[in-house]
Protein backbone atom coordinates (compact mmCIF):
# COMPACT_ATOMS: atom_id res chain seq x y z
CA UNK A 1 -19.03 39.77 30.09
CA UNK A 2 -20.42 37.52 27.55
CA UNK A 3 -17.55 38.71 25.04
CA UNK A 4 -15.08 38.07 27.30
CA UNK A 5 -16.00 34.77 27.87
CA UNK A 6 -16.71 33.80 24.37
CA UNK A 7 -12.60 35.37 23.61
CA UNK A 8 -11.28 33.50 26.56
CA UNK A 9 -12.59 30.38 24.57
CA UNK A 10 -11.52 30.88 21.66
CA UNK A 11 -7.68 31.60 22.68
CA UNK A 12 -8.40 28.48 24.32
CA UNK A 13 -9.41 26.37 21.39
CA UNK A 14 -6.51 28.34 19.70
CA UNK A 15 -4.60 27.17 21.90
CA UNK A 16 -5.44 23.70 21.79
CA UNK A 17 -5.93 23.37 17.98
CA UNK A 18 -2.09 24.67 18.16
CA UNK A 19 -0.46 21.68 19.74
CA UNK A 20 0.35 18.60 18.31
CA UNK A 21 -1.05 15.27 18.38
CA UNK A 22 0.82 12.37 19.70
CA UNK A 23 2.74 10.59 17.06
CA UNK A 24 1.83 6.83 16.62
CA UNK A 25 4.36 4.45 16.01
CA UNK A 26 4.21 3.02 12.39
CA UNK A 27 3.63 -1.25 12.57
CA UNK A 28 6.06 -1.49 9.18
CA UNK A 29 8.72 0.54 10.77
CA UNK A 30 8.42 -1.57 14.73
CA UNK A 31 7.81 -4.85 13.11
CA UNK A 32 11.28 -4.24 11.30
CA UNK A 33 13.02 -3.31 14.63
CA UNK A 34 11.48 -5.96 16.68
CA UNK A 35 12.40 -8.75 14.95
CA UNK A 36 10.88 -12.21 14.26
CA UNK A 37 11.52 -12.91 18.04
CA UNK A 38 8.17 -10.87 18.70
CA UNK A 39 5.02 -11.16 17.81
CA UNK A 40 2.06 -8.09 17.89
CA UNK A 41 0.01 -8.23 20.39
CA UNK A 42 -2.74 -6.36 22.44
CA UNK A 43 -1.36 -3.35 24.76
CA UNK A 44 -1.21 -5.38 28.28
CA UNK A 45 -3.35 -4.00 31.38
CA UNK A 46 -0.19 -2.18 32.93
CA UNK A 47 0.65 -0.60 29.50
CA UNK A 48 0.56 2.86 31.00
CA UNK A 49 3.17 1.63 34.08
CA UNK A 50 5.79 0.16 31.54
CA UNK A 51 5.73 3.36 29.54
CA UNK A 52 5.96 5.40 33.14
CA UNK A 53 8.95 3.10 34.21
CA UNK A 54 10.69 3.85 31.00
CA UNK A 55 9.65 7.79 31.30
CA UNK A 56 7.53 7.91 28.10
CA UNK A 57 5.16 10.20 28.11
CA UNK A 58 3.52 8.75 25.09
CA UNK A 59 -0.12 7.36 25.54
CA UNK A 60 -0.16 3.33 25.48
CA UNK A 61 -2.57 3.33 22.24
CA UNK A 62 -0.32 5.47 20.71
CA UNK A 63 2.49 2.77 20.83
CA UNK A 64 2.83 -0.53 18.77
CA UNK A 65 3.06 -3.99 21.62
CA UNK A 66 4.84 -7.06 21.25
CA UNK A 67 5.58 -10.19 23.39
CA UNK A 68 8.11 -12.40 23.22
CA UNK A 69 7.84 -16.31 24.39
CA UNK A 70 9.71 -15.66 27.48
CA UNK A 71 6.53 -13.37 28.33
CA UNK A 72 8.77 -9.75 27.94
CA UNK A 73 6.75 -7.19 26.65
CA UNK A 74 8.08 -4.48 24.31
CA UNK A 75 6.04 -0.96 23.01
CA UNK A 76 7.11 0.77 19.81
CA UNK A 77 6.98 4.31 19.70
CA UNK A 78 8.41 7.09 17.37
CA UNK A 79 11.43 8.28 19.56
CA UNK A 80 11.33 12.25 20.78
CA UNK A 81 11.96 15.14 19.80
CA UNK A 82 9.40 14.87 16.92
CA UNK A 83 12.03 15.73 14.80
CA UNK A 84 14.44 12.62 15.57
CA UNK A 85 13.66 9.99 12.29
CA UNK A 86 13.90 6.77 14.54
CA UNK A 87 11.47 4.72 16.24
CA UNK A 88 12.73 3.21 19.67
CA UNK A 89 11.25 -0.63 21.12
CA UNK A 90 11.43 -0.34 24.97
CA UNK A 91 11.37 -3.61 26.01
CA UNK A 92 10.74 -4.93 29.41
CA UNK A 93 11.04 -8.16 31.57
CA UNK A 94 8.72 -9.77 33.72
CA UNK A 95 9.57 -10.20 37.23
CA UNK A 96 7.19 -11.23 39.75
CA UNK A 97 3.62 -10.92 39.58
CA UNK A 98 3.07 -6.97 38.22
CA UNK A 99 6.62 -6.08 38.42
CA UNK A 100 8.97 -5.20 35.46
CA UNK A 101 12.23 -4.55 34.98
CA UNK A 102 13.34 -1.85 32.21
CA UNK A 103 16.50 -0.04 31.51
CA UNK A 104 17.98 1.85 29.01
CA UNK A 105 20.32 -1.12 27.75
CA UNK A 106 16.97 -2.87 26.67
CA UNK A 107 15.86 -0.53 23.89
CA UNK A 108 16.49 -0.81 20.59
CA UNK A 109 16.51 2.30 18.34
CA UNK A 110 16.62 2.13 14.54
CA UNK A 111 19.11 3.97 12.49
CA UNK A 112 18.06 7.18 10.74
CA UNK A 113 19.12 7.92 7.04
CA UNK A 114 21.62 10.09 6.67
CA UNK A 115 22.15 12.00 3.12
């Protein structure tokens, strides 16, 4: 029984060891797409909402934050598949007290090289 148990682990840390980490965003690479409109900033208390309402599954710490005056927050993540070369600013509006606004018009993707 004990074997079993101690191969049932080990497929599991297998298994585990097997899949990716999240990819975190590079600052170079968002500060370039955000612009000098934004500024870096903490990751706000909803963090994990905004990046629900825009259907990323990417953790919040993973992700690079921005506000802008206007008090919009943005996140900067490297865009999926893994494969894709661009990173992707999701930015989102304040509306009343803990409600945003996001849609797919207000993200901004960089351009991938092309050879």
């Amino acid at each position: 029984m004990q074997k079993f148990a101690t191969l049932t682990a080990a497929c599991l840390l297998t298994a585990c060891a097997s899949l990716p980490a999240p990819m975190t965003a590079d600052p170079d690479r968002c500060d370039a797409l955000a612009g000098e409109d934004w500024r870096r900033t903490a990751a706000p208390d909803v963090a994990a909402e905004l990046l629900t309402l825009a259907h990323v599954e990417t953790p919040p710490d993973r992700a690079v934050w921005y506000i802008a005056a206007d008090g919009a927050q943005a996140a900067c993540l490297p865009s999926t598949p893994r494969e894709a070369c661009e990173h992707v600013l999701h930015i989102f509006q304040p509306q009343i007290h803990r409600m945003w606004s996001w849609s797919e018009g207000a993200v901004r993707r960089e351009a991938c090289d092309v050879d």
